[in-house]
C-alpha atoms as a PDB file:
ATOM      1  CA  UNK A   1     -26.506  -8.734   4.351  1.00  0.00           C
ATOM      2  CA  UNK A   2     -23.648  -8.986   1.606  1.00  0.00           C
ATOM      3  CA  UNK A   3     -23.286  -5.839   0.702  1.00  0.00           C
ATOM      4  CA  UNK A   4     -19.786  -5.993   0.789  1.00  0.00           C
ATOM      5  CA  UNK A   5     -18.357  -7.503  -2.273  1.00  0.00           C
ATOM      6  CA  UNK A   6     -14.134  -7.118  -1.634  1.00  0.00           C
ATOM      7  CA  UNK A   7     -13.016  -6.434   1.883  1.00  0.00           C
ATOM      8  CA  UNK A   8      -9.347  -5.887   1.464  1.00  0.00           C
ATOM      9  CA  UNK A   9      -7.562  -6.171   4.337  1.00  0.00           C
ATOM     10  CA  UNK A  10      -3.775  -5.422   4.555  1.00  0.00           C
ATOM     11  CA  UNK A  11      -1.145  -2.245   4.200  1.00  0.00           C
ATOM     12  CA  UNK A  12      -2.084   1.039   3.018  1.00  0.00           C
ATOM     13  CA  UNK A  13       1.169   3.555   1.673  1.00  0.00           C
ATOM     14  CA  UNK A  14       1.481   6.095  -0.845  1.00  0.00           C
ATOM     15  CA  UNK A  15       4.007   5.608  -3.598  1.00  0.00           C
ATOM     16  CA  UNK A  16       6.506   8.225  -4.860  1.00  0.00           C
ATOM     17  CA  UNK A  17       6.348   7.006  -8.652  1.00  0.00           C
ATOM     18  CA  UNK A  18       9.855   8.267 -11.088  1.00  0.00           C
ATOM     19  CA  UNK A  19       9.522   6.765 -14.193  1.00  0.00           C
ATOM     20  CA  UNK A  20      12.564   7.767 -16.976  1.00  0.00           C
ATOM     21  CA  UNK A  21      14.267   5.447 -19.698  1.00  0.00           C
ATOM     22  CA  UNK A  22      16.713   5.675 -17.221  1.00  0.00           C
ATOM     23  CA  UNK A  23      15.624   6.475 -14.040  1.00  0.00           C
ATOM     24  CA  UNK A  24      18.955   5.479 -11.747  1.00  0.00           C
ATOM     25  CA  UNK A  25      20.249   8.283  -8.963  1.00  0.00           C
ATOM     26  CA  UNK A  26      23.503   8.904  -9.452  1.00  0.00           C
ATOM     27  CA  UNK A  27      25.659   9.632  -6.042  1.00  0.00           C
ATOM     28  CA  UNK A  28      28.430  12.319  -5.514  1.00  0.00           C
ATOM     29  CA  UNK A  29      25.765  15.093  -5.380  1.00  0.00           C
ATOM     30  CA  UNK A  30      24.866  14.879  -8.772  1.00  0.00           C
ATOM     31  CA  UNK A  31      21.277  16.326 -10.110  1.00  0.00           C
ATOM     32  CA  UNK A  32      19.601  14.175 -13.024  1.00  0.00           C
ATOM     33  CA  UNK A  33      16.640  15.529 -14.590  1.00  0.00           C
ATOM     34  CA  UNK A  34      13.681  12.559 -14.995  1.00  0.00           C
ATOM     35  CA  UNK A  35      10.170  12.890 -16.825  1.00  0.00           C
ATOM     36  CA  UNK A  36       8.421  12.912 -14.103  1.00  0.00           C
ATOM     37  CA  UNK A  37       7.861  12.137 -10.081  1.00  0.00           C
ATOM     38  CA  UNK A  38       4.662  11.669  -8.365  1.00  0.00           C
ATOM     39  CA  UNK A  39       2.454  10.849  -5.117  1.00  0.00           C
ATOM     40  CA  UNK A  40       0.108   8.481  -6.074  1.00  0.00           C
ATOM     41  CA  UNK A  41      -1.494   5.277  -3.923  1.00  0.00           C
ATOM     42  CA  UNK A  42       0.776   2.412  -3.706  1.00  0.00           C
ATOM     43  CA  UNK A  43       0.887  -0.739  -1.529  1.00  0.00           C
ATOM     44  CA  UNK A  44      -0.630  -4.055  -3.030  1.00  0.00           C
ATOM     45  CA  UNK A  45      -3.856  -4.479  -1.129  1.00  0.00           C
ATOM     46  CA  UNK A  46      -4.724  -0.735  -2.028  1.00  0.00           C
ATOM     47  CA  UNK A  47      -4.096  -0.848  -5.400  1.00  0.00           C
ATOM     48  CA  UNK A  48      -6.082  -3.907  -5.672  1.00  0.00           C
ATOM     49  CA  UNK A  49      -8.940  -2.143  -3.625  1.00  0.00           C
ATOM     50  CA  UNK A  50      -8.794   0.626  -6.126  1.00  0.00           C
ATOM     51  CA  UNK A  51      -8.552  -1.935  -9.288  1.00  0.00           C
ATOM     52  CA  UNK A  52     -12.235  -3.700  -7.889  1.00  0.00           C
ATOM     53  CA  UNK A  53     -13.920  -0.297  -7.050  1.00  0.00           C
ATOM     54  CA  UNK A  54     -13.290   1.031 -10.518  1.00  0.00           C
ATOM     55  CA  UNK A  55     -14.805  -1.965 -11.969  1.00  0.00           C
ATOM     56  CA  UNK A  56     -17.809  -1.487  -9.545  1.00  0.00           C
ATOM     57  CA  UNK A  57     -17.421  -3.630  -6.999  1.00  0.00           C
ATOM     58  CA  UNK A  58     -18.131  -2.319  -3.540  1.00  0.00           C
ATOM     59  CA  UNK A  59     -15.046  -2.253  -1.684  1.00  0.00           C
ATOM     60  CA  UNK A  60     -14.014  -1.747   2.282  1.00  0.00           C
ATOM     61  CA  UNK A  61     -10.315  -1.529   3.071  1.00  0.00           C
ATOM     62  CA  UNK A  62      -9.090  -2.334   6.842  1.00  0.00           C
ATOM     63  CA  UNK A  63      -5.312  -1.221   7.061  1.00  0.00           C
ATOM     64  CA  UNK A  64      -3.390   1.558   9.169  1.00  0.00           C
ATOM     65  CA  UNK A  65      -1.516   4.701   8.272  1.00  0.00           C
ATOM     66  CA  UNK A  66       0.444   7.167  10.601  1.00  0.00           C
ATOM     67  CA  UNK A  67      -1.243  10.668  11.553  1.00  0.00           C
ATOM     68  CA  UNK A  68       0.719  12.513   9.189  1.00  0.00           C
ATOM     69  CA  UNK A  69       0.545  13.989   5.791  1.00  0.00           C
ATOM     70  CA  UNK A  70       0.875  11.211   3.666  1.00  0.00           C
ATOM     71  CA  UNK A  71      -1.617   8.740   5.692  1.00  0.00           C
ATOM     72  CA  UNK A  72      -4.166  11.597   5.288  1.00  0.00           C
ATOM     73  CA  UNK A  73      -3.512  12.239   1.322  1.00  0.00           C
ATOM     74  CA  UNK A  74      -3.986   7.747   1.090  1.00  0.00           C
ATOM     75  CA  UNK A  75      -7.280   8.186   3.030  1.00  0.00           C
ATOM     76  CA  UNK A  76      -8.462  11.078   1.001  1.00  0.00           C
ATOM     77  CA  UNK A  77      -7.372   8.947  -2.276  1.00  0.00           C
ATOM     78  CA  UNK A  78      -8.731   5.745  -1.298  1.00  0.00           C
ATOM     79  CA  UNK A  79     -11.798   7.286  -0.183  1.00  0.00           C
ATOM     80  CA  UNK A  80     -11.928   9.362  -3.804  1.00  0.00           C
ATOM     81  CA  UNK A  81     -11.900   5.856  -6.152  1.00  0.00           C
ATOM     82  CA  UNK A  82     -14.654   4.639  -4.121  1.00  0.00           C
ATOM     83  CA  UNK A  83     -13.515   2.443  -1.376  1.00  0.00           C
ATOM     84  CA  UNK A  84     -14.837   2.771   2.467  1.00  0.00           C
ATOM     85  CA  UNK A  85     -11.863   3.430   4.367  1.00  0.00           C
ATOM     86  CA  UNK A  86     -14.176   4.283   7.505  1.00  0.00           C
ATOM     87  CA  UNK A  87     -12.743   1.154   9.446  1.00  0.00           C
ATOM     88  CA  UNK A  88      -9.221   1.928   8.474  1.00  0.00           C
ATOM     89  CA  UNK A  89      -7.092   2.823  11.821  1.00  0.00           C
ATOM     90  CA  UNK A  90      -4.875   6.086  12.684  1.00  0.00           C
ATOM     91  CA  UNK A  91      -1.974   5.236  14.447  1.00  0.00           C
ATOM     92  CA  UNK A  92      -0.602   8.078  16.388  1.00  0.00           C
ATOM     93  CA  UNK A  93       3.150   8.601  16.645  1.00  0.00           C
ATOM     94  CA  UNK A  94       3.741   6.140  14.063  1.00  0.00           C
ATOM     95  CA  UNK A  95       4.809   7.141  10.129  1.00  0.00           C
ATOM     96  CA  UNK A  96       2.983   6.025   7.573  1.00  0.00           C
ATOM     97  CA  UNK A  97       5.014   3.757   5.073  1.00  0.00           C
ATOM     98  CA  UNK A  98       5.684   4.928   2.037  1.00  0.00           C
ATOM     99  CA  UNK A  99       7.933   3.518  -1.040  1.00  0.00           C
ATOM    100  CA  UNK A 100      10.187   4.832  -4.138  1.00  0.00           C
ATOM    101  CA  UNK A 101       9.563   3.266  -7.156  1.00  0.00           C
ATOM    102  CA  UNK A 102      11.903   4.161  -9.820  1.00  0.00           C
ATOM    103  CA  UNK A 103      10.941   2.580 -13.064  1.00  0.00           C
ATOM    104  CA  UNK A 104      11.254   2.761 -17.064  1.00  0.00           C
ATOM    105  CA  UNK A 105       8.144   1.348 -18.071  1.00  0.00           C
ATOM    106  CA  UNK A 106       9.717  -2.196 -18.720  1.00  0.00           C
ATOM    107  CA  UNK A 107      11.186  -2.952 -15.195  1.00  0.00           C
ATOM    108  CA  UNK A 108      11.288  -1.071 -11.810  1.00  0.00           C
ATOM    109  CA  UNK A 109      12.789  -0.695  -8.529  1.00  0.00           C
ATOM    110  CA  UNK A 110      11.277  -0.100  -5.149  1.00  0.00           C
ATOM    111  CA  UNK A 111      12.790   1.607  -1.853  1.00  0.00           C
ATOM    112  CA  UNK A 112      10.423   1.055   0.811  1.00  0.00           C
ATOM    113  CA  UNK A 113      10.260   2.721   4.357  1.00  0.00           C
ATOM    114  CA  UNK A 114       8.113   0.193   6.257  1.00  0.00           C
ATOM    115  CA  UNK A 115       6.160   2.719   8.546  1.00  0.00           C
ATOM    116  CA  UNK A 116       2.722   1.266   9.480  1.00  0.00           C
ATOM    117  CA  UNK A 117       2.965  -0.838   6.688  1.00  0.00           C
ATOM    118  CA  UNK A 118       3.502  -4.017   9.211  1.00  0.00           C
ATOM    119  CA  UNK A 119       1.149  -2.664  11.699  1.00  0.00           C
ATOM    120  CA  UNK A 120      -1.882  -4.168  10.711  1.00  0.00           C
ATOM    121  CA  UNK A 121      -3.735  -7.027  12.489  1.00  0.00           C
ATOM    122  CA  UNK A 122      -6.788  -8.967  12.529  1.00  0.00           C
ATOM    123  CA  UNK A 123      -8.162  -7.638  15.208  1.00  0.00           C
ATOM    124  CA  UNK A 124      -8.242  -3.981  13.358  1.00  0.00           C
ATOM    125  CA  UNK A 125     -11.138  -5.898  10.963  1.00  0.00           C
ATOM    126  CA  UNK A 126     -14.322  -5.397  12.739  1.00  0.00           C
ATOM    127  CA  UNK A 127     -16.871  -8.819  12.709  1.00  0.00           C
ATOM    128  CA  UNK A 128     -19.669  -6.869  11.412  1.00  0.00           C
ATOM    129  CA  UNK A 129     -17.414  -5.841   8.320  1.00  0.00           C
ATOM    130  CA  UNK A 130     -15.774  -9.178   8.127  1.00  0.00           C
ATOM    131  CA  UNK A 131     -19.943 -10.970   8.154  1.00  0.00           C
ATOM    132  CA  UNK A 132     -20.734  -8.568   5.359  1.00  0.00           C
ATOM    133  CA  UNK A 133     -18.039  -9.462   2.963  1.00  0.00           C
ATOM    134  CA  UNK A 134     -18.210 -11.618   0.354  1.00  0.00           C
ATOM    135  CA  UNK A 135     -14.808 -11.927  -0.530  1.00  0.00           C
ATOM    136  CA  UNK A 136     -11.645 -11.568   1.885  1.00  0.00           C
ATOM    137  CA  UNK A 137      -8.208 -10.380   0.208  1.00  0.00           C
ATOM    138  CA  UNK A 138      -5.138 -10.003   1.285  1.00  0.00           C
ATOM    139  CA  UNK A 139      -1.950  -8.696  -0.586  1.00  0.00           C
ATOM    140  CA  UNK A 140       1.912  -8.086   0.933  1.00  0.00           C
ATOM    141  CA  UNK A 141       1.943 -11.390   3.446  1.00  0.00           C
ATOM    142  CA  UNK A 142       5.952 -10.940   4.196  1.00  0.00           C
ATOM    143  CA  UNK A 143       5.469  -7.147   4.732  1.00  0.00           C
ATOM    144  CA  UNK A 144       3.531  -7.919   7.503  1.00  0.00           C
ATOM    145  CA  UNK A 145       4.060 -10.300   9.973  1.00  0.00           C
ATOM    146  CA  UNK A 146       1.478  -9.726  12.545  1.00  0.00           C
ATOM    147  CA  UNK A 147      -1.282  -9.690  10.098  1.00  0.00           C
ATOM    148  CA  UNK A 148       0.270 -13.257   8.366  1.00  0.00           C
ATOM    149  CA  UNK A 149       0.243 -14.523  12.485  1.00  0.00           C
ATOM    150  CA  UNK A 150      -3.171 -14.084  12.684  1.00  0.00           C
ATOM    151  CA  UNK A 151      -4.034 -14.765   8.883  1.00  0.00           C
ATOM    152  CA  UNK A 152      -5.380 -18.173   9.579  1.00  0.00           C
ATOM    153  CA  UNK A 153      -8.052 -17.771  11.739  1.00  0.00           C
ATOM    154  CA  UNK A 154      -9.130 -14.044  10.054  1.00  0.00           C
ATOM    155  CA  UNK A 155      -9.627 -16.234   6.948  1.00  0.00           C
ATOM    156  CA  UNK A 156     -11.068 -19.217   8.794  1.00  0.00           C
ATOM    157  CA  UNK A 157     -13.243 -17.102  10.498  1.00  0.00           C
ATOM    158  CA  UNK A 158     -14.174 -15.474   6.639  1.00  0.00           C
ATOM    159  CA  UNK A 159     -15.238 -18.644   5.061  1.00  0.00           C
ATOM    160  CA  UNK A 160     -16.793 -20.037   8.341  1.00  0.00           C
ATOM    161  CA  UNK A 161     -18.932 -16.915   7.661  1.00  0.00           C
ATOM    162  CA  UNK A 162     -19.402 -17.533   3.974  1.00  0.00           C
ATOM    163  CA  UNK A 163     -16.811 -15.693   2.584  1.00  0.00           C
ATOM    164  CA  UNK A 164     -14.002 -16.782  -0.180  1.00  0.00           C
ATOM    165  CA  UNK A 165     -10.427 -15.506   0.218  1.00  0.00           C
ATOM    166  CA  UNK A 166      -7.958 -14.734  -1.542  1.00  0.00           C
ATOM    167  CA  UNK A 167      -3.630 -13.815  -0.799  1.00  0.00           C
ATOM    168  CA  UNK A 168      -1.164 -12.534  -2.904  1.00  0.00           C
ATOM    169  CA  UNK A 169       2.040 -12.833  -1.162  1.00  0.00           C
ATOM    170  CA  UNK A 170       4.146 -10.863  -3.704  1.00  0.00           C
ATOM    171  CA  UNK A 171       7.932 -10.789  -2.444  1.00  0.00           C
ATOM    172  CA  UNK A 172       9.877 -11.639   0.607  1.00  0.00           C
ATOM    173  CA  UNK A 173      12.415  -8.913   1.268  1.00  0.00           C
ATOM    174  CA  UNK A 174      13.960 -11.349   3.767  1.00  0.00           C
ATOM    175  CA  UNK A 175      14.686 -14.152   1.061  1.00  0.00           C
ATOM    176  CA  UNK A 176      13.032 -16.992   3.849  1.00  0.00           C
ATOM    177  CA  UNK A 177       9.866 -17.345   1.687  1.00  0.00           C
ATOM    178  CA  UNK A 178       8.216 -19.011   5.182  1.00  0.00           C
ATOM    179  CA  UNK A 179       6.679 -16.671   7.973  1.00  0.00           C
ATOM    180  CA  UNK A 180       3.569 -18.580   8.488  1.00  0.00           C
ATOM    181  CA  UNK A 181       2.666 -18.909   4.881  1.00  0.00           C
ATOM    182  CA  UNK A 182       1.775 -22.775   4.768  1.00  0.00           C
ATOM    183  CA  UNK A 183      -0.348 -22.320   7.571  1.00  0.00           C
ATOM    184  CA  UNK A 184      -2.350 -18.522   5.655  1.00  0.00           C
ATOM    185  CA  UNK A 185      -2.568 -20.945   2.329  1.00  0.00           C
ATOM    186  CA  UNK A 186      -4.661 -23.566   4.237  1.00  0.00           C
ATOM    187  CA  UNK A 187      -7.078 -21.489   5.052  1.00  0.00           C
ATOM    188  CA  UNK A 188      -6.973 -19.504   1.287  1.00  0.00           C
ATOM    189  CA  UNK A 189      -9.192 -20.140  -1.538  1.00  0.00           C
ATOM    190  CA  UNK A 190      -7.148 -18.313  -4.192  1.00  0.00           C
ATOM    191  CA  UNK A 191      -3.390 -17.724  -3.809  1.00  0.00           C
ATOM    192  CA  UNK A 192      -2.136 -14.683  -6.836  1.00  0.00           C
ATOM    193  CA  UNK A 193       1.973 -15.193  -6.986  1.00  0.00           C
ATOM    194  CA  UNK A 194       3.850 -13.858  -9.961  1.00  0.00           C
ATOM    195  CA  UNK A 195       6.129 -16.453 -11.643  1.00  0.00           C
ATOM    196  CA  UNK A 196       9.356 -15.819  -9.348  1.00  0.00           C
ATOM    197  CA  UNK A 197       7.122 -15.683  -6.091  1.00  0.00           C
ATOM    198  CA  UNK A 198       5.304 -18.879  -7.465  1.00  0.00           C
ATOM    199  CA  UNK A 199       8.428 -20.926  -7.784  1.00  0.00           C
ATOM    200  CA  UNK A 200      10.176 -19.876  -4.606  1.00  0.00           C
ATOM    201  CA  UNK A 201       7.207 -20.558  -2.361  1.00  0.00           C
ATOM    202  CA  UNK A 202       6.626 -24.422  -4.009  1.00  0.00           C
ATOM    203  CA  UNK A 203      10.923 -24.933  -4.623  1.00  0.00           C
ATOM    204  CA  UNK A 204      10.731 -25.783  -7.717  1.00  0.00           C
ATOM    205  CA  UNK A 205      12.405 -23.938 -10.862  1.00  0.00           C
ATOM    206  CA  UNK A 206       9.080 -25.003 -13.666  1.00  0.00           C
ATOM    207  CA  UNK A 207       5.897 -22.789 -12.865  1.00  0.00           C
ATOM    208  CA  UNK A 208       3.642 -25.132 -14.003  1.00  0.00           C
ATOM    209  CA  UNK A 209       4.789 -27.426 -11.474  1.00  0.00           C
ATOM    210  CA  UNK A 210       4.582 -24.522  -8.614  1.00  0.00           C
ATOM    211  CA  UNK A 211       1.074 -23.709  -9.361  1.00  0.00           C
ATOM    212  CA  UNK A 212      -0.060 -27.254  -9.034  1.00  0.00           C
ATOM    213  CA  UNK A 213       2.080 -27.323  -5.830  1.00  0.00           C
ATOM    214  CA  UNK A 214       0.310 -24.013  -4.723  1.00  0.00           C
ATOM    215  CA  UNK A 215      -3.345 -25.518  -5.624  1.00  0.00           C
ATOM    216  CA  UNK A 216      -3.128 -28.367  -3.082  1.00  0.00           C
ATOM    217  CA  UNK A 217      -6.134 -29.009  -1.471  1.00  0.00           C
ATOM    218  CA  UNK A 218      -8.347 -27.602  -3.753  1.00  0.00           C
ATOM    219  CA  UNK A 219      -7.589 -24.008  -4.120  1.00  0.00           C
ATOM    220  CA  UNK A 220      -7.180 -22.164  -7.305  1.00  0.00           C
ATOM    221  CA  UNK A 221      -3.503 -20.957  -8.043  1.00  0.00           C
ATOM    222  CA  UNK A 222      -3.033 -18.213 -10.477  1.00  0.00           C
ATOM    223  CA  UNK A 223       0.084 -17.132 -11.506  1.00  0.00           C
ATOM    224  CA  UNK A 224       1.341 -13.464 -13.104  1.00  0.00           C
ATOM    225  CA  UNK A 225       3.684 -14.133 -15.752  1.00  0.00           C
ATOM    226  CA  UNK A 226       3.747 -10.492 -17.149  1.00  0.00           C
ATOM    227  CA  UNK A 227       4.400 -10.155 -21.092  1.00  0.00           C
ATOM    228  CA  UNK A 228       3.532 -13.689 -21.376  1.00  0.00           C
ATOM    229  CA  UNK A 229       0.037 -13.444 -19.905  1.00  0.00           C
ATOM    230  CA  UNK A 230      -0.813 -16.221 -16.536  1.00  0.00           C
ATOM    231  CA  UNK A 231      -1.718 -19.279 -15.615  1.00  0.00           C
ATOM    232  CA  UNK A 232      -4.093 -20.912 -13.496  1.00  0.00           C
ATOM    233  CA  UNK A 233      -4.767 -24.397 -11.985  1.00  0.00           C
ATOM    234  CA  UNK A 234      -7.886 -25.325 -10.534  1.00  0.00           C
ATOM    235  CA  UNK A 235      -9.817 -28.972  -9.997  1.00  0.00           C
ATOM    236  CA  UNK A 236      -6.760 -30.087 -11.944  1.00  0.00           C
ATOM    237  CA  UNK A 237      -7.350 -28.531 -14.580  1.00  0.00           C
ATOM    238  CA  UNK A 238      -4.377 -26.056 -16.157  1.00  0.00           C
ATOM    239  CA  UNK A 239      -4.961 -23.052 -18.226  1.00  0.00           C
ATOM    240  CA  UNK A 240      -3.248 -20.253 -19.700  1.00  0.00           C
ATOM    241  CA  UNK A 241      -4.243 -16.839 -21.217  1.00  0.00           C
ATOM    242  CA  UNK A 242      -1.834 -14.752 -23.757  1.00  0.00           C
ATOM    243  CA  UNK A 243      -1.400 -11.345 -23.243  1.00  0.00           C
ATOM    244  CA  UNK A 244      -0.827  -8.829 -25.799  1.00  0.00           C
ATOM    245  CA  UNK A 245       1.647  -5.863 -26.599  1.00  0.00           C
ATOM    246  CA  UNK A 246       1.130  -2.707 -24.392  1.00  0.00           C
ATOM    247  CA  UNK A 247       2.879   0.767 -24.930  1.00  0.00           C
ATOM    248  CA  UNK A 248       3.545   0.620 -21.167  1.00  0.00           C
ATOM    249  CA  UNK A 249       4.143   4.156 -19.722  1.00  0.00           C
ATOM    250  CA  UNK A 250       4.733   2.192 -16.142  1.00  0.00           C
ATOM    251  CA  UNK A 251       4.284  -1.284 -14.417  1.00  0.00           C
ATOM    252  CA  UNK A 252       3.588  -0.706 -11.078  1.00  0.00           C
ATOM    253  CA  UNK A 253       0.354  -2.492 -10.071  1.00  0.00           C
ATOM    254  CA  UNK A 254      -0.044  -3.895 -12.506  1.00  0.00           C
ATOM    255  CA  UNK A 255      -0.308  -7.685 -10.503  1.00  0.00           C
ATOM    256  CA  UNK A 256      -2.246  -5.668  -8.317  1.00  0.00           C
ATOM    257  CA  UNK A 257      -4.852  -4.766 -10.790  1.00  0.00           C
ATOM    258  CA  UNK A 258      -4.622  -8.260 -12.215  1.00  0.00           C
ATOM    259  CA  UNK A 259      -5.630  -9.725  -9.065  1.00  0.00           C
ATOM    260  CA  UNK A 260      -8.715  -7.060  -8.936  1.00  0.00           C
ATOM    261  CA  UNK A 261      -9.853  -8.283 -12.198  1.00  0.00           C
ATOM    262  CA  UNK A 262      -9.559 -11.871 -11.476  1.00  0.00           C
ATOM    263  CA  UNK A 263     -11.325 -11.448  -7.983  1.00  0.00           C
ATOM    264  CA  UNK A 264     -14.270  -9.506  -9.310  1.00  0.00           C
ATOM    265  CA  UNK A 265     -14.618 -11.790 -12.993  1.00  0.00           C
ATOM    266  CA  UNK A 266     -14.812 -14.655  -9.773  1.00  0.00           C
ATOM    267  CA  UNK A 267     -17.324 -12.766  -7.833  1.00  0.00           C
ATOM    268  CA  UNK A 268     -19.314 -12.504 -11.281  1.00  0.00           C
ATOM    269  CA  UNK A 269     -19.034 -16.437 -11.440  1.00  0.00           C
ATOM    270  CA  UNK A 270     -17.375 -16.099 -14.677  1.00  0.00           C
ATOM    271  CA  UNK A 271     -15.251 -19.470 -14.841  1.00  0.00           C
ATOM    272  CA  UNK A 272     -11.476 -19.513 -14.226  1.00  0.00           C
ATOM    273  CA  UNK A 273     -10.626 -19.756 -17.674  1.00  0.00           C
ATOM    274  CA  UNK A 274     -12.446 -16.543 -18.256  1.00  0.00           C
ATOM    275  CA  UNK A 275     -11.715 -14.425 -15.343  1.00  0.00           C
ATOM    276  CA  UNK A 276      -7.748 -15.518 -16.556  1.00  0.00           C
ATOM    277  CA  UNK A 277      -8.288 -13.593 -19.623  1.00  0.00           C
ATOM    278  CA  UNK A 278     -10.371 -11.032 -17.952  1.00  0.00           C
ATOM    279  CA  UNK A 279      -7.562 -10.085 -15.347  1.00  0.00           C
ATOM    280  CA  UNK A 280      -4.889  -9.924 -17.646  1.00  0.00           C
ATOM    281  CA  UNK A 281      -6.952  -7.355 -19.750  1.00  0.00           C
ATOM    282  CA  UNK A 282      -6.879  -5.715 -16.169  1.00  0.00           C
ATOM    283  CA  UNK A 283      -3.379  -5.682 -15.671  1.00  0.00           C
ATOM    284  CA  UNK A 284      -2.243  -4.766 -19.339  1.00  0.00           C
ATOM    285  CA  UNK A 285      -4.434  -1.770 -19.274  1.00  0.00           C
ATOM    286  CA  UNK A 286      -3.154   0.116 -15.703  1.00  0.00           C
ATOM    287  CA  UNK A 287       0.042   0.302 -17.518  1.00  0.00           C
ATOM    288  CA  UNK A 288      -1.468   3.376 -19.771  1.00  0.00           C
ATOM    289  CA  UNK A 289      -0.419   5.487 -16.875  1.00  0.00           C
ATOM    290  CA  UNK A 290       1.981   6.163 -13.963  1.00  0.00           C
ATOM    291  CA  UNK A 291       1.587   5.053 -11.056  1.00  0.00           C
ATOM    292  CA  UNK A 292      -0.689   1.609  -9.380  1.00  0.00           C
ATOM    293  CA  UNK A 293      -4.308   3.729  -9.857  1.00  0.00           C
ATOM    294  CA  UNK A 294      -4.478   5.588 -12.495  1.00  0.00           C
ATOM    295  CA  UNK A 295      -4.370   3.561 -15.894  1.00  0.00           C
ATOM    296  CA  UNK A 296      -7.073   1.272 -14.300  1.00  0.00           C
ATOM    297  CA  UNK A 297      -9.656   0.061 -16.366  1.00  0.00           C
ATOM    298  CA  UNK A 298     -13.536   0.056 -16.142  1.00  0.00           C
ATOM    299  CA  UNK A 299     -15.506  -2.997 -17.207  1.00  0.00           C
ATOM    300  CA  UNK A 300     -16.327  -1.670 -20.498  1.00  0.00           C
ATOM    301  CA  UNK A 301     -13.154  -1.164 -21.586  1.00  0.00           C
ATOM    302  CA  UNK A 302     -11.585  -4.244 -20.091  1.00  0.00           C
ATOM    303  CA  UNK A 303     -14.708  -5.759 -22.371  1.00  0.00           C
ATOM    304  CA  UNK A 304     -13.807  -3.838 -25.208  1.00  0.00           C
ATOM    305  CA  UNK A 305     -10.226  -4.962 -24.960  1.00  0.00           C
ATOM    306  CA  UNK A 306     -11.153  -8.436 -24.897  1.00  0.00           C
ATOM    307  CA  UNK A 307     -13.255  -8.418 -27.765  1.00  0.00           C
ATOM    308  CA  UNK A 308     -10.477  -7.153 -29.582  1.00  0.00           C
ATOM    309  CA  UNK A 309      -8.312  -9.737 -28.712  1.00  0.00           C
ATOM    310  CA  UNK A 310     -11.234 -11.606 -30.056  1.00  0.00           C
ATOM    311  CA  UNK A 311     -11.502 -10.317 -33.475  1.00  0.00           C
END
């Protein structure tokens, strides 16, 4: 009874999105006019949900927002790209998280108010959901340190069930780069670190020598290195996959989406080597648009954009 193919489990915010050449406040009182400021759905595990739903996976999402406006509009917009949100939790008196992302399309910053973001935990996942899944993913481990406590025997419990999982740790706030994490990467099957995450969790300044590090005992490591495409090792074995040049209009999400298109190219049983190339068509192409959700690609035209790379 698979018929779960992603269960993402993790936090679930909205992001206010200002994207400028120059999108920097200035203080005193002073007004600066930007191109533009939206609500849109941020957080990494949501984004990620979104990325595998639009290339038609079937995707459930366990996380908790507050009872307030913006946990009802990240329901409603979850809900609207086609993920099942019906075991998400409500938590009354509590505000949902939410985060400021100020970029130029090249580089951003983010001001996050944490909310519910850390109030997830394992027991929110049901077992029914969890024994339907084929595919466990987490994304924001150092956002959320009750969730990365019990990470270890969620996941255990997912692939003593059948189940492959996945983390993406993305970054620390608190610089320690520990919390638990050895102990949520022995239980993980694929670990999704961008280059700087990659070499601060294995202490070592090359990448290629952090994913190795990070593929221990037998995992698969894949690491984001934006412009210059990623990496993976798996069985020993290293590969790489270019990118190419984007027009970005904004980067947020776009590791997010990445992951979404590795996970479901793996769920496919498309070989590492592919699914590399296949997620960073992913992640290239949800930078058409502001925003973690809305430049997101459907199969075709990830397809399309790799036989052009092709040609």
């Amino acid at each position: 009874m698979r018929d779960i193919d992603l269960l993402v489990v993790g936090e679930i915010n909205p992001d206010v999105v200002v994207t400028d050449p120059d999108p920097v406040p200035v203080f005193g009182q002073a007004e600066r006019l930007v191109e533009g400021i939206r609500l849109t759905i941020g957080s990494s595990s949501a984004i990620t949900a979104c990325g595998a739903a639009r290339l038609g996976l079937r995707v459930a999402m366990v996380g908790v927002v507050g009872d307030d406006a913006l946990g009802r509009f990240t329901l409603d917009a979850l809900a609207s790209r086609g993920v099942d949100v019906s075991a998400c939790r409500v938590a009354a008196g509590r505000p949902t998280g939410v985060s400021v992302v100020l970029g130029n399309g090249r580089d951003r910053a983010i001001l996050t108010a944490p909310g519910t973001i850390p109030d997830t935990r394992a027991s929110d996942v049901p077992a029914g959901l969890l024994a339907r899944a084929r595919h466990v993913h987490v994304g924001s481990f150092f956002l959320q340190p009750g969730l990365a406590a019990d990470l270890p025997a969620l996941f255990r419990a997912a692939r003593d069930g059948g189940a492959t999982t996945s983390l993406d740790p993305n970054w620390d706030p608190s610089g320690a780069w520990d919390g638990g994490f050895a102990a949520a990467l022995g239980e993980t099957d694929i670990v999704l670190p961008n280059e700087a995450e990659a070499r601060r969790l294995a202490a070592t300044d090359d990448v290629e020598t952090a994913a190795r590090v990070l593929a221990a005992d037998g995992r698969t490591a894949v690491v984001k290195l934006g412009a210059l495409g990623a990496l993976a090792v798996s069985g020993g074995s290293l590969v790489r996959a270019a990118a190419r040049e984007v027009d970005a209009v904004d980067t947020t999400g776009a590791g997010d989406s990445f992951d979404a298109g590795f996970l479901a190219a793996r769920l496919d049983g498309r070989p590492v080597e592919d699914a590399l190339a296949f997620a960073v068509a992913c992640g290239s192409l949800s930078t058409r648009a502001a925003g973690g959700t809305d430049g997101q690609p459907i199969r075709d035209e990830v397809e399309g954009w790799l036989r052009e790379g092709r040609a």
